[in-house]
C-alpha atoms as a PDB file:
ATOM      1  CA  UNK A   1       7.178  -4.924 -15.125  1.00  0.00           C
ATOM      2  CA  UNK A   2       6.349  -3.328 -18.278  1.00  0.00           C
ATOM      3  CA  UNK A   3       4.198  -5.663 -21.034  1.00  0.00           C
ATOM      4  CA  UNK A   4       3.945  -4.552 -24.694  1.00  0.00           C
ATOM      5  CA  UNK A   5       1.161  -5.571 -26.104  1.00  0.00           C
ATOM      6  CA  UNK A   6      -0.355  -5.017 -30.006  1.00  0.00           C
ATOM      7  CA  UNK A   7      -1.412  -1.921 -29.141  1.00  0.00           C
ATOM      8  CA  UNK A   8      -0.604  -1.032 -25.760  1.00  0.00           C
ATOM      9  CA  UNK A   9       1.864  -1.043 -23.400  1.00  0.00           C
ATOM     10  CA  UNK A  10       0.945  -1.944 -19.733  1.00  0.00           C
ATOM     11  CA  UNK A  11       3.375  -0.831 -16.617  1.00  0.00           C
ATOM     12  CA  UNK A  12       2.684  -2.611 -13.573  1.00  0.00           C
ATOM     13  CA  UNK A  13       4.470  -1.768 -10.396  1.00  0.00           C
ATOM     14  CA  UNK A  14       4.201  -3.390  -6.390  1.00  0.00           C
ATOM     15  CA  UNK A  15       2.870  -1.322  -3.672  1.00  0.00           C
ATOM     16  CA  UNK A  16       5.050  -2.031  -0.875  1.00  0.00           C
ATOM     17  CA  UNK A  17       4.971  -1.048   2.881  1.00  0.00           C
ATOM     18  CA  UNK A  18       7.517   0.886   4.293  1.00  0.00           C
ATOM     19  CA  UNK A  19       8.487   2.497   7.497  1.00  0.00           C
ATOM     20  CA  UNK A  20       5.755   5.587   6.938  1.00  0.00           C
ATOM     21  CA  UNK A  21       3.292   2.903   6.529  1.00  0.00           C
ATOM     22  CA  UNK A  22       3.923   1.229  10.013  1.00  0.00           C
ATOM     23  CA  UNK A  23       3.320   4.521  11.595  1.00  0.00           C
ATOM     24  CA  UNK A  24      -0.668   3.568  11.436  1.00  0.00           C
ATOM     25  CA  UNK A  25      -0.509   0.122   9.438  1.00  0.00           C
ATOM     26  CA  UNK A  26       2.202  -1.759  12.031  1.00  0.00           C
ATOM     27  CA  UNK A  27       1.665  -3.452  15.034  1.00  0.00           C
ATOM     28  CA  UNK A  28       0.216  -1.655  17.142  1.00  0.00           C
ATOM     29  CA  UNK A  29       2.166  -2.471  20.467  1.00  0.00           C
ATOM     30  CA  UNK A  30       5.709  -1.350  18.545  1.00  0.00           C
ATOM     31  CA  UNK A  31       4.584   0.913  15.949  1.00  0.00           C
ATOM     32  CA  UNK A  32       1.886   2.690  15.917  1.00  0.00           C
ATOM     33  CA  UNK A  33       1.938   5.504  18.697  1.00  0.00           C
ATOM     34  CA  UNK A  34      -0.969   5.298  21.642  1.00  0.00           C
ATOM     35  CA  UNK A  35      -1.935   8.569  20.568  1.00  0.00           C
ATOM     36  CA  UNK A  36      -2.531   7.282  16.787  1.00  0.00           C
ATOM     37  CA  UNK A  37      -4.430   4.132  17.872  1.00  0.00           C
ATOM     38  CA  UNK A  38      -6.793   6.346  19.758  1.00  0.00           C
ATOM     39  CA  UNK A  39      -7.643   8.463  16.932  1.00  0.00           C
ATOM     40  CA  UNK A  40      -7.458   5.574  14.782  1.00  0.00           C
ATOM     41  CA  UNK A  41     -10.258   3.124  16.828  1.00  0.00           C
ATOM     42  CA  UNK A  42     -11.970   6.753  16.858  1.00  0.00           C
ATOM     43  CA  UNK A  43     -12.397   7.777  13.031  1.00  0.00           C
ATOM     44  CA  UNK A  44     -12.050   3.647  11.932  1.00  0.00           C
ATOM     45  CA  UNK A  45     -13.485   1.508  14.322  1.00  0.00           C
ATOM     46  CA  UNK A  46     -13.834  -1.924  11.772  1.00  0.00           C
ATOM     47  CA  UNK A  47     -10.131  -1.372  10.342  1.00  0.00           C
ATOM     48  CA  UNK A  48      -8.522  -4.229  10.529  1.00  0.00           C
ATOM     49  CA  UNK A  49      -5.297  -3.126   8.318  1.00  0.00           C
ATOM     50  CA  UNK A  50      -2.557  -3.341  10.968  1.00  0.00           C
ATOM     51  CA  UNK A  51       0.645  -5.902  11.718  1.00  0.00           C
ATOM     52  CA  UNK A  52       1.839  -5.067   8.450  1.00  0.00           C
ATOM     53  CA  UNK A  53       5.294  -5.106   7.957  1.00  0.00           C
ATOM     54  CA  UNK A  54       8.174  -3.562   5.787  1.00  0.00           C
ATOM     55  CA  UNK A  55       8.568  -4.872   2.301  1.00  0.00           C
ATOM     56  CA  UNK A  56       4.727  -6.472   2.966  1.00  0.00           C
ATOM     57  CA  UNK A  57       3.215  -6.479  -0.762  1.00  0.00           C
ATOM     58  CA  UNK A  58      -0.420  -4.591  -0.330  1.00  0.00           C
ATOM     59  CA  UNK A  59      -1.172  -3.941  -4.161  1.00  0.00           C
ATOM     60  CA  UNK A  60      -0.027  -3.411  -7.498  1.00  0.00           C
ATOM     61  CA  UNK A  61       0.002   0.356  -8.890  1.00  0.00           C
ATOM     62  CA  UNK A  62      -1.162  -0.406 -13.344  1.00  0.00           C
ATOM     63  CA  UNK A  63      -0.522   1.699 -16.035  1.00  0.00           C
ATOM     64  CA  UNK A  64      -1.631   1.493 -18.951  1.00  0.00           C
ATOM     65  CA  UNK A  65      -1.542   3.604 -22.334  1.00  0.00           C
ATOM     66  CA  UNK A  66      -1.970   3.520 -26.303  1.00  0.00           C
ATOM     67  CA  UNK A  67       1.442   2.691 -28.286  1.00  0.00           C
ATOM     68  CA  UNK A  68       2.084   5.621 -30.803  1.00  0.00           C
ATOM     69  CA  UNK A  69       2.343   4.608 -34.329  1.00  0.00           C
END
């Protein structure tokens, strides 16, 4: 989405998940390899971002910049 404003212009874009993501965001009985997990429970024991899925909307990337004259 792009908004023009007065004097700026704003571009706003989703942050989806995707495949990549699932690798340590999924579940973790049909994504995320043992292996992973372990490491994961190791260096982040309170994370709690997993059973994500594809296409799951985690953010918005923003953009924004001065409109030349």
């Amino acid at each position: 989405m792009v908004e023009k404003g007065k004097d700026k212009i704003h571009f706003y874009y989703p942050i989806k998940t995707n495949f990549m993501c699932l690798q340590c965001h999924g579940n973790s009985s049909k994504n995320i390899e043992i292996a992973t997990m372990a490491t994961l429970r190791i260096l982040h024991p309170e994370d709690k971002a997993v059973n994500y899925d594809v296409n799951g909307a985690r953010g918005v990337l923003s953009i924004s910049w001065d409109k030349k004259r």
